[in-house]
Protein backbone atom coordinates (compact mmCIF):
# COMPACT_ATOMS: atom_id res chain seq x y z
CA UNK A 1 0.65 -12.46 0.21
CA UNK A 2 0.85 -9.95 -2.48
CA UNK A 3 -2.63 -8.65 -1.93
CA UNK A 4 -1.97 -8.06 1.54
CA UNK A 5 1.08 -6.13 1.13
CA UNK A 6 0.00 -4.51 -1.60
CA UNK A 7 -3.12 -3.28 0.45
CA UNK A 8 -1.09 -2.14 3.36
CA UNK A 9 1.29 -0.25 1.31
CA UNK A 10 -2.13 1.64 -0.26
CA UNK A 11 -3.30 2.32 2.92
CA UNK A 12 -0.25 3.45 3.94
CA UNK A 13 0.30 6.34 1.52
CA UNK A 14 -3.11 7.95 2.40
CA UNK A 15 -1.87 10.18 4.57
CA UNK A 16 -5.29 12.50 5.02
CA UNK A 17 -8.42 10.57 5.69
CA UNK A 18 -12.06 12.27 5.93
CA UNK A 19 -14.30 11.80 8.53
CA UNK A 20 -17.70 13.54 8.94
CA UNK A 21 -17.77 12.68 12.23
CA UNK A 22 -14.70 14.60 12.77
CA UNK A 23 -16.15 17.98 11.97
CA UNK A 24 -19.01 17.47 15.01
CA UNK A 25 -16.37 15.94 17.11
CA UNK A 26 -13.52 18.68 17.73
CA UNK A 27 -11.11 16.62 19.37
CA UNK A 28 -9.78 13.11 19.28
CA UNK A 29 -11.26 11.29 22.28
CA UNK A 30 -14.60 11.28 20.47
CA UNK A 31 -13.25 9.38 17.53
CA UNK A 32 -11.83 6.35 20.33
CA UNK A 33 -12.97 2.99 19.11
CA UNK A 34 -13.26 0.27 16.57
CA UNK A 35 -13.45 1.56 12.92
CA UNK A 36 -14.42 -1.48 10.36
CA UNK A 37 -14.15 -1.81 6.35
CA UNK A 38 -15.81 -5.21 6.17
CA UNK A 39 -15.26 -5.12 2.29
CA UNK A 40 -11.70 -4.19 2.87
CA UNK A 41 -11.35 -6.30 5.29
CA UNK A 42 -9.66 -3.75 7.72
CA UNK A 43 -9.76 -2.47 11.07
CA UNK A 44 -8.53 0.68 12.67
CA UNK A 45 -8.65 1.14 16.19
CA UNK A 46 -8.30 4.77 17.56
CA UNK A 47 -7.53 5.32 20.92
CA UNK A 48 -6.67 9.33 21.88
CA UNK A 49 -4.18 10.13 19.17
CA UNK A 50 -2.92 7.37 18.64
CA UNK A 51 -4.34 3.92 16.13
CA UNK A 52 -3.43 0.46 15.39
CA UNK A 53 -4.87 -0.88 11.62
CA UNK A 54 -5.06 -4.89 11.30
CA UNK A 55 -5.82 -6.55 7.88
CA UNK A 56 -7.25 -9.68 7.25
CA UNK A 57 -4.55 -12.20 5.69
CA UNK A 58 -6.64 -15.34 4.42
CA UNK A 59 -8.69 -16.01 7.89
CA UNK A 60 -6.77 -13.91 10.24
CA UNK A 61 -6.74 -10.28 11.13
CA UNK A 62 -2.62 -8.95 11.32
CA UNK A 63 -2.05 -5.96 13.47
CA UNK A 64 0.05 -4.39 10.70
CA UNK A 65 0.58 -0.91 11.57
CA UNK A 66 0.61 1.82 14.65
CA UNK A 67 0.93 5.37 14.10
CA UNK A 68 -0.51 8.91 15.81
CA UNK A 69 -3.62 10.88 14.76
CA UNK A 70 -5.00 14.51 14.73
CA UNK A 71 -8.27 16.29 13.79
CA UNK A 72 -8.35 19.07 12.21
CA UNK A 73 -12.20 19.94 10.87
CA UNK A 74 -13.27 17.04 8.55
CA UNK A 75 -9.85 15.41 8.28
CA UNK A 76 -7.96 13.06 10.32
CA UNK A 77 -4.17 13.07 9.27
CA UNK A 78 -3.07 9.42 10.28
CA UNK A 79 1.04 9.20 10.56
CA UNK A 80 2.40 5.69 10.54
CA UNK A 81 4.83 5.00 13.26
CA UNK A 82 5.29 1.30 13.22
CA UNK A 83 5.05 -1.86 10.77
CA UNK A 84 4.28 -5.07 12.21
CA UNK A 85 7.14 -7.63 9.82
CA UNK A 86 3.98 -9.49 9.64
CA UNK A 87 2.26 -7.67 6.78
CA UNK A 88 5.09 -9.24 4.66
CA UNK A 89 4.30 -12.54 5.10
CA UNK A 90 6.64 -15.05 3.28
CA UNK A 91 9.12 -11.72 2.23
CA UNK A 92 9.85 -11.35 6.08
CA UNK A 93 12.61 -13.67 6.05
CA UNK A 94 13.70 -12.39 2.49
CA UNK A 95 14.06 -8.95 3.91
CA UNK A 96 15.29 -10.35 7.54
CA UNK A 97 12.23 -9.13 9.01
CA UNK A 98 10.52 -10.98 11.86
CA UNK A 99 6.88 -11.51 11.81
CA UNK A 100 6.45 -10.95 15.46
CA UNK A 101 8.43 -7.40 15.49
CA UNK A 102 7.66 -4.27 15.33
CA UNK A 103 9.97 -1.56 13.08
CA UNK A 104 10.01 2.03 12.87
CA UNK A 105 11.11 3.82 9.81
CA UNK A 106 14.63 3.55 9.98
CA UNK A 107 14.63 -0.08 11.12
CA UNK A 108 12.41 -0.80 7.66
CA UNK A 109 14.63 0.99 5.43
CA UNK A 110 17.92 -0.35 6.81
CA UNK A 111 16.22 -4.48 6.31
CA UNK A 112 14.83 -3.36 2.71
CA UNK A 113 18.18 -1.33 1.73
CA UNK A 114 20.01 -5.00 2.82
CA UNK A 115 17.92 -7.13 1.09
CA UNK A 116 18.11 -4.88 -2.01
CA UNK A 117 14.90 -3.27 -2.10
CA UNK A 118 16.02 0.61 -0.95
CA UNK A 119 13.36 2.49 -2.78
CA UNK A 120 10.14 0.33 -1.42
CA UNK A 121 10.63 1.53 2.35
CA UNK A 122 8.66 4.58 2.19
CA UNK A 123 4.93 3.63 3.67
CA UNK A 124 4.27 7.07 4.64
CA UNK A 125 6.08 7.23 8.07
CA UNK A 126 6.41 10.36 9.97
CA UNK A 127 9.19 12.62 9.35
């Protein structure tokens, strides 16, 4: 449980990403697809500005997070809009998250500022 969260939390706070596709691309449609780290164990799916990343959790891939993308040269700036109450596993309840929700920033930060935990909200949301 703690690996997972911890490695959606680290993927969460890179905010800039490099592609060097992106540079012969020039727009976002040519990035649409399925983007694999086998030895990660993560998968980002990019679909015209917008992406979904799932993480494997023992033997199953969690859709953990949703956000928006843009190119700009090389980079891809990724903005997290969305955490699945899934990533947290066994802390879902402890926070009063549901596992099969969906919560924007301010939903996060009001469960985690309940529960106690105020300054472990921030995954890199927009805004």
């Amino acid at each position: 449980m703690k690996n997972t969260i911890k490695l959606f939390c680290v993927i969460a706070l890179v905010a800039v990403i490099g592609f060097p596709a992106a540079a012969q691309a020039g727009g976002n449609s040519a990035l649409n697809g399925t983007w694999v780290n086998s030895e990660e164990g993560i998968k980002y799916v990019l679909n015209n500005g917008n992406w979904t990343m799932s993480g494997e959790a023992g033997a199953v891939m969690i859709e953990g997070m949703k956000g928006t993308y843009s190119v700009s040269g090389r980079d891809i700036t990724m903005t997290i809009t969305q955490v699945s109450g899934a990533i947290f596993e066994e802390s879902a309840g402890i926070l009063g998250l549901s596992p099969s929700q969906w919560y924007t920033e301010p939903q996060l930060k009001d469960a985690m500022t309940k529960a106690g935990m105020e300054g472990m909200y921030n995954l890199g949301f927009a805004g």
